[in-house]
C-alpha atoms as a PDB file:
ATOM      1  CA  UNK A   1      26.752  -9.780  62.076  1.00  0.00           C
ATOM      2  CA  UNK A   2      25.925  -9.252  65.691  1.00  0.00           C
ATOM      3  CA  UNK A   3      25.444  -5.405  66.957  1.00  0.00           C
ATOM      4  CA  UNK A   4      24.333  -3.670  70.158  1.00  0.00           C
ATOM      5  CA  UNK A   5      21.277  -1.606  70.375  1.00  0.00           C
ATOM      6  CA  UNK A   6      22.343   2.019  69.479  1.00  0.00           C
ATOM      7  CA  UNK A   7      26.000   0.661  68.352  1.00  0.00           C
ATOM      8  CA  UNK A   8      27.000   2.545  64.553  1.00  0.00           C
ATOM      9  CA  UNK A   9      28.423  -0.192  62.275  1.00  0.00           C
ATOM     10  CA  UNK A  10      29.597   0.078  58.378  1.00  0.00           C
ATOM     11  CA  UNK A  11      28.022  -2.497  56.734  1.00  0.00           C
ATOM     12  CA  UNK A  12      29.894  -3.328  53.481  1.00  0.00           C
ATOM     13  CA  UNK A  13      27.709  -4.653  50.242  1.00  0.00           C
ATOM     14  CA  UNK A  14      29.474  -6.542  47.947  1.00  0.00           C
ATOM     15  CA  UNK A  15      28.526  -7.567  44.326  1.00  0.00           C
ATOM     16  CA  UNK A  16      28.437 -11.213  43.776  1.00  0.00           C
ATOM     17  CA  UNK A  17      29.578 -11.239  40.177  1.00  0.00           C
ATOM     18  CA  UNK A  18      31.755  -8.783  38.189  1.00  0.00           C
ATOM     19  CA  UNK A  19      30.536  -5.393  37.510  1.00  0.00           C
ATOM     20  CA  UNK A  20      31.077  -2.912  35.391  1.00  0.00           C
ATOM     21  CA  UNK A  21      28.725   0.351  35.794  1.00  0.00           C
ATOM     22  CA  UNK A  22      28.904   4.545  35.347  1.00  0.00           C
ATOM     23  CA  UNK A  23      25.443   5.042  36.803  1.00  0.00           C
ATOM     24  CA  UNK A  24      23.513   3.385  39.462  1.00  0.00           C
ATOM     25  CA  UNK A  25      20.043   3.837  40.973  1.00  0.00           C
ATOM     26  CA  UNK A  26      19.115   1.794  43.798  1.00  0.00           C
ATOM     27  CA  UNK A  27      15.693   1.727  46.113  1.00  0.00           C
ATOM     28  CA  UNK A  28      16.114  -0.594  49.262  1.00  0.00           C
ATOM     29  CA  UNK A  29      13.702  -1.248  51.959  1.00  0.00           C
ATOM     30  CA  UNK A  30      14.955  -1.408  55.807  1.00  0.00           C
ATOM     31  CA  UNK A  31      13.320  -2.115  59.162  1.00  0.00           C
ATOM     32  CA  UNK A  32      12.307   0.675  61.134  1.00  0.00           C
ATOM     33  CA  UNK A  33      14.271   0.136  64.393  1.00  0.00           C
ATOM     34  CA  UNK A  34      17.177   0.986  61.712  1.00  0.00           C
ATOM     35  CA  UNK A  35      18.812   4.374  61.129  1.00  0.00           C
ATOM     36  CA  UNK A  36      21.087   5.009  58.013  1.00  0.00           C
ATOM     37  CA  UNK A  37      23.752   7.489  59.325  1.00  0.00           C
ATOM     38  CA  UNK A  38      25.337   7.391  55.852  1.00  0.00           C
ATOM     39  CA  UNK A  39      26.210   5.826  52.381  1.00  0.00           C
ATOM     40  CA  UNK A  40      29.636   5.826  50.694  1.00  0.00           C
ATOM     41  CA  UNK A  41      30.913   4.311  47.335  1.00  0.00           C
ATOM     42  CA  UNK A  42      33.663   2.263  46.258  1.00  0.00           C
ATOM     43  CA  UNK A  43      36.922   4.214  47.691  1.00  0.00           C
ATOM     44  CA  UNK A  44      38.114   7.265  45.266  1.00  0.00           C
ATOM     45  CA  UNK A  45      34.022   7.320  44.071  1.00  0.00           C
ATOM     46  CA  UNK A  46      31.778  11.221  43.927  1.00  0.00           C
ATOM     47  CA  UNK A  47      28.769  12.420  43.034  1.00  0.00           C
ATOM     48  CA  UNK A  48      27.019  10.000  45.278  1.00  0.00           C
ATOM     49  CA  UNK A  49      23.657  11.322  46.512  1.00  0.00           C
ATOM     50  CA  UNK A  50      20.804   9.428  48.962  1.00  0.00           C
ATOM     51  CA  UNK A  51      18.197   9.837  50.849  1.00  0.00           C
ATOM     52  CA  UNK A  52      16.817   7.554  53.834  1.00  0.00           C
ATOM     53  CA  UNK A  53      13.496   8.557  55.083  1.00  0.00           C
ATOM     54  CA  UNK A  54      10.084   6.346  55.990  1.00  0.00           C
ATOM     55  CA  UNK A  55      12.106   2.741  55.951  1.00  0.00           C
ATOM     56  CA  UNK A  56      13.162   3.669  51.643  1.00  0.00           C
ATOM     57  CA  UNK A  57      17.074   4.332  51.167  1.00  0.00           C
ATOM     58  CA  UNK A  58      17.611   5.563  48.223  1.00  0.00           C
ATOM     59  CA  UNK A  59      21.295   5.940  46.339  1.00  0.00           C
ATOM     60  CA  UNK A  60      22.324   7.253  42.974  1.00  0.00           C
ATOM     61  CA  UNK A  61      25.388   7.313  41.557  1.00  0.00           C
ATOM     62  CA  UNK A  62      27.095   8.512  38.123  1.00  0.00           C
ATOM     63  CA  UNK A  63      30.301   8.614  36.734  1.00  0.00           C
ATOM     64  CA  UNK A  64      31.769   9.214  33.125  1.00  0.00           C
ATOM     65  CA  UNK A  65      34.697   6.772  34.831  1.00  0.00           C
ATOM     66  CA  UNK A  66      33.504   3.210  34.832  1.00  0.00           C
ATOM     67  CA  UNK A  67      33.345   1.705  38.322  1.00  0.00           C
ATOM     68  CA  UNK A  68      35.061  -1.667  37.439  1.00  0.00           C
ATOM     69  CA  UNK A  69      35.073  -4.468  40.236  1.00  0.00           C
ATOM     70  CA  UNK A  70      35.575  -7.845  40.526  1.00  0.00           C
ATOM     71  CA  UNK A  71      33.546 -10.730  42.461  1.00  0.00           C
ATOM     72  CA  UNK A  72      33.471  -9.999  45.979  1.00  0.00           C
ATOM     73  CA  UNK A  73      34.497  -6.436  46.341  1.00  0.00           C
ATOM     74  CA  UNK A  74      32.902  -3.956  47.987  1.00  0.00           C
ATOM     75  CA  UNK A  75      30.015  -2.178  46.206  1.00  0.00           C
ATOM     76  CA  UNK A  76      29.098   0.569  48.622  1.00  0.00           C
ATOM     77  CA  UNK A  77      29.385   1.117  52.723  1.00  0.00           C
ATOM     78  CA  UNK A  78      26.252   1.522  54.506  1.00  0.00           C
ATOM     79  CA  UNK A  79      26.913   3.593  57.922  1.00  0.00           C
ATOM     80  CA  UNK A  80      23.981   2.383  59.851  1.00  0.00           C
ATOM     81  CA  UNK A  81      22.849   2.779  63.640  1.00  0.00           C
ATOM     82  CA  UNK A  82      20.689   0.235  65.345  1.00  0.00           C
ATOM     83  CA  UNK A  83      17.846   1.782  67.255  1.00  0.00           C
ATOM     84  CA  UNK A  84      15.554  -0.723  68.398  1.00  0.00           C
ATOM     85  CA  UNK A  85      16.307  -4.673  69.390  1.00  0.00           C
ATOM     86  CA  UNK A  86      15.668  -6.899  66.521  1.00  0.00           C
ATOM     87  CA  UNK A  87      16.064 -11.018  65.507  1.00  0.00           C
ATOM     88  CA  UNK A  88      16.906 -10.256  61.855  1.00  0.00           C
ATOM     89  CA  UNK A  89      17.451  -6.727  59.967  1.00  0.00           C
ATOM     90  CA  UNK A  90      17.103  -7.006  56.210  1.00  0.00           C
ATOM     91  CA  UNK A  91      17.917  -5.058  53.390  1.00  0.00           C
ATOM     92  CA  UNK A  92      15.413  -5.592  50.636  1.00  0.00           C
ATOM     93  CA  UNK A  93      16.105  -4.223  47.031  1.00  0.00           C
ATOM     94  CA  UNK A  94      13.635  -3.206  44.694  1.00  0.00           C
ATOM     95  CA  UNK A  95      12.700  -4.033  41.388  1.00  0.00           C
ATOM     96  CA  UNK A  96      13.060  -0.195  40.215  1.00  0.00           C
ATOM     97  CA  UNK A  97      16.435  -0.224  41.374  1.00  0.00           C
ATOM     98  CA  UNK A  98      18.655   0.319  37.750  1.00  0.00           C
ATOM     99  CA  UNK A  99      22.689  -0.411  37.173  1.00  0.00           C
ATOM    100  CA  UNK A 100      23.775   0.931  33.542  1.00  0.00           C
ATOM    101  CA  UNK A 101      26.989   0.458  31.617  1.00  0.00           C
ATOM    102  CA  UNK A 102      29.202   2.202  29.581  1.00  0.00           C
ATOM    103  CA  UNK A 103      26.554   2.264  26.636  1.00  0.00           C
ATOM    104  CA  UNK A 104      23.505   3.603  29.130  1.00  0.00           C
ATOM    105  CA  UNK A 105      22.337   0.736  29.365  1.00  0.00           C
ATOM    106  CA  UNK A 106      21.001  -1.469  32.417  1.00  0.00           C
ATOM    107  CA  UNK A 107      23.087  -4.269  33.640  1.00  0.00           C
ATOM    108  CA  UNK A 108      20.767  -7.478  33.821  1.00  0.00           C
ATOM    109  CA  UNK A 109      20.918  -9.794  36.779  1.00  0.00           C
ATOM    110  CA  UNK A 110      23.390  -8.004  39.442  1.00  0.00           C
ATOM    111  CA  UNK A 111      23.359  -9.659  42.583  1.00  0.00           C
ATOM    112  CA  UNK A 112      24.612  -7.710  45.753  1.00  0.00           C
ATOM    113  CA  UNK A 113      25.101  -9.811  48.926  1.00  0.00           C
ATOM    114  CA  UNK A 114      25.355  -7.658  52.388  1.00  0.00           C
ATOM    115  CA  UNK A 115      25.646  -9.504  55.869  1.00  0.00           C
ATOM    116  CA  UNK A 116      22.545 -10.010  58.151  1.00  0.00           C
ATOM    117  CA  UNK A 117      22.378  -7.726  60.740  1.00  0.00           C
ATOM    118  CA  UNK A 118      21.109  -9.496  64.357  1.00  0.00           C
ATOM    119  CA  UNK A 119      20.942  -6.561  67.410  1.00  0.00           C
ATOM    120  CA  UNK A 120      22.190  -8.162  70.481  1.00  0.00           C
ATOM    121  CA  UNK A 121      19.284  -7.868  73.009  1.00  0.00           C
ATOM    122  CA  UNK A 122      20.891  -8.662  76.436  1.00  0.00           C
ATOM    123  CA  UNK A 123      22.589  -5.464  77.051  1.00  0.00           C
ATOM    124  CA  UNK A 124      22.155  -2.127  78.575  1.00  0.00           C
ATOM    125  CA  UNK A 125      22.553   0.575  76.389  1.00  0.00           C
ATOM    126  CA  UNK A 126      23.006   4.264  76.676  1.00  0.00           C
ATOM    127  CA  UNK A 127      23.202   6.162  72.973  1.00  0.00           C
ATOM    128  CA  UNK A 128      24.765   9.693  73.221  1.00  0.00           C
ATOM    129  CA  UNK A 129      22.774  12.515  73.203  1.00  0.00           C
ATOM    130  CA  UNK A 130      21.217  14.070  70.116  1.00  0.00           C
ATOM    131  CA  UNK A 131      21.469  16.663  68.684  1.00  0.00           C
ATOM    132  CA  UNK A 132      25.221  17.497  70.053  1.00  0.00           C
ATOM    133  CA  UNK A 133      25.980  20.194  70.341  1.00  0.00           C
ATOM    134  CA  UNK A 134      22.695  21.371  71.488  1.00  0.00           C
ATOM    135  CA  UNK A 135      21.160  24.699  72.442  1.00  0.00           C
ATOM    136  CA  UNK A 136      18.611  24.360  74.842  1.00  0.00           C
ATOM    137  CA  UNK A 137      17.029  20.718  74.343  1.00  0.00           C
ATOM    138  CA  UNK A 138      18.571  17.372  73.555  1.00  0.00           C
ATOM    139  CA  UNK A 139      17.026  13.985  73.638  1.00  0.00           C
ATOM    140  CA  UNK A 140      18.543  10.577  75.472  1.00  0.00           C
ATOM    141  CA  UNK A 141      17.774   7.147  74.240  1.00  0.00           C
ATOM    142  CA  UNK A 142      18.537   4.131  76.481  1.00  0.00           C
ATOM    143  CA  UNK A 143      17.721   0.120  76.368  1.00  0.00           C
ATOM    144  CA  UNK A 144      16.912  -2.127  79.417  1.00  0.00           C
ATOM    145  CA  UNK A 145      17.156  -5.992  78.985  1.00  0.00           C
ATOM    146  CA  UNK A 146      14.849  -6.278  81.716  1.00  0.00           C
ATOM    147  CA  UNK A 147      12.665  -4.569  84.328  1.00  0.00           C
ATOM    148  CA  UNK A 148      13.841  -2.793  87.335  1.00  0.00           C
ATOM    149  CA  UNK A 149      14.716   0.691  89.304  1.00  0.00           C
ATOM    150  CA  UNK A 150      16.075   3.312  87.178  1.00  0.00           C
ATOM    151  CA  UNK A 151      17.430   6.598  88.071  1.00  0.00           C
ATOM    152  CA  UNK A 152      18.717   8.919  85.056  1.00  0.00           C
ATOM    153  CA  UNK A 153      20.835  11.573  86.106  1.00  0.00           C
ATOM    154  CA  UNK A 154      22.886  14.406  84.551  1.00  0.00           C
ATOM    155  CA  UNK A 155      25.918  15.916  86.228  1.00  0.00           C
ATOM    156  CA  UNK A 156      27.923  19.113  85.479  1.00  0.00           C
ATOM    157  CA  UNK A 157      31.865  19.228  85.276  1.00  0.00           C
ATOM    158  CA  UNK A 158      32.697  18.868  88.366  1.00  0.00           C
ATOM    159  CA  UNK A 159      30.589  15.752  89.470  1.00  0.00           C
ATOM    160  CA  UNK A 160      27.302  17.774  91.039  1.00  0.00           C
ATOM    161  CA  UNK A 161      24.409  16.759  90.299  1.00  0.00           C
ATOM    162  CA  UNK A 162      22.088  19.405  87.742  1.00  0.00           C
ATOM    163  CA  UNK A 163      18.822  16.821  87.360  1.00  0.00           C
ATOM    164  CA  UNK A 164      17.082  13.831  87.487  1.00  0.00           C
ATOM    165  CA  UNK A 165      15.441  12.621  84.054  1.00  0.00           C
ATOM    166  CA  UNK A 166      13.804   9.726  85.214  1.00  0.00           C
ATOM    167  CA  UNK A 167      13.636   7.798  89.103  1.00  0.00           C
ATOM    168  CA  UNK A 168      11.032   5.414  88.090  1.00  0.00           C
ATOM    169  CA  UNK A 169      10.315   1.719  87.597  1.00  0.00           C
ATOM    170  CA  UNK A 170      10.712   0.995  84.014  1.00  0.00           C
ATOM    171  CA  UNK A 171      10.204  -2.217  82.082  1.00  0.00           C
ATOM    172  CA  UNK A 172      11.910  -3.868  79.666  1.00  0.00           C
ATOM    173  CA  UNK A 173      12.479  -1.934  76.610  1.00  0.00           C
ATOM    174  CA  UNK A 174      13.473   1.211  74.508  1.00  0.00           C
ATOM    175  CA  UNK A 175      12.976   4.674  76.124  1.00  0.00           C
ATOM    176  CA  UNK A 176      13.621   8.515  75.025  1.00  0.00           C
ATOM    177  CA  UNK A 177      13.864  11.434  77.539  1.00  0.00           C
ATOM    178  CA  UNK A 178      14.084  14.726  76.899  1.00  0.00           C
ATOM    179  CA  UNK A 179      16.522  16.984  78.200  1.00  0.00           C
ATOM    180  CA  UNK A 180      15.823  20.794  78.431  1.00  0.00           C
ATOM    181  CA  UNK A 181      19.345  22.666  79.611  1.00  0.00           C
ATOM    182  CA  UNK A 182      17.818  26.243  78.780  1.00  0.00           C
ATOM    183  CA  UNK A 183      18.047  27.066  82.359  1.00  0.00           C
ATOM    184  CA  UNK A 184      21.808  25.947  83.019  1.00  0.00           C
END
């Protein structure tokens, strides 16, 4: 699955085999140019709670409802954000990581299959503005396939110009700039 640099995508993983589970407990490993925006279950599914910090997402799940799906459908939605230009962006699940049954009991051998994620790396990119809404200071990421002039600019409502971020050479790359609006 192809994606721009800063594009959001949901990212579907699918189980391979039939599944039956109430509780799950997973511990995945992700790149660092990678930033999960959010996890959801099966449609209709709560109590879902995770946490994605330091390249570890972490998901658990339970349910006195059995999740019940068949070969092929879709385990969970990862809402993920591409920060950085990369070849290949895996998912890697660890051996920790616990399905259980009806009884409590783990589910041997469930394989999950998600697509690999390539970021496109010929584009420009320009990723809004975080955080938005923002009170005095805001940060603004942008991508440049290659080297060259580059003039950054922020205008009010009615086209005039307020500042200039950057006016610089740049190279190739990812860059951040920081935005302080406390004076507007």
């Amino acid at each position: 699955l192809e994606v721009n640099t800063y594009e959001t995508i949901e990212v579907p993983v699918r189980t391979v085999d039939v599944l039956e589970a109430v509780a799950v407990s997973l511990i995945m490993g992700y790149a660092s140019g990678v930033e999960v925006v959010g996890v959801t279950m099966s449609e209709g599914l709560d109590n879902l709670v995770y946490t994605a910090e330091n390249g570890q997402l972490r998901i658990s799940w339970y349910s006195l409802q059995a999740m019940n799906l068949e070969a092929g459908d879709v385990f969970l939605t990862l809402t993920l954000r591409m920060l950085t230009h990369a070849d290949d962006v895996n998912f890697t699940l660890n051996s920790s990581s616990e399905i259980a049954d009806r009884s409590a009991q783990g589910v041997d051998n469930v394989k999950l299959t998600m697509p690999r994620l390539v970021t496109s790396a010929d584009d420009y990119a320009l990723a809004n503005n975080y955080p938005n809404p923002f009170n005095n200071i805001t940060n603004i990421e942008y991508r440049l396939p290659e080297s060259g002039k580059v003039v950054l600019s922020v205008f009010n409502l009615v086209g005039e110009q307020i500042a200039v971020l950057v006016n610089e050479e740049q190279g190739a790359g990812d860059y951040k700039v920081e935005f302080d609006g406390s004076t507007l």
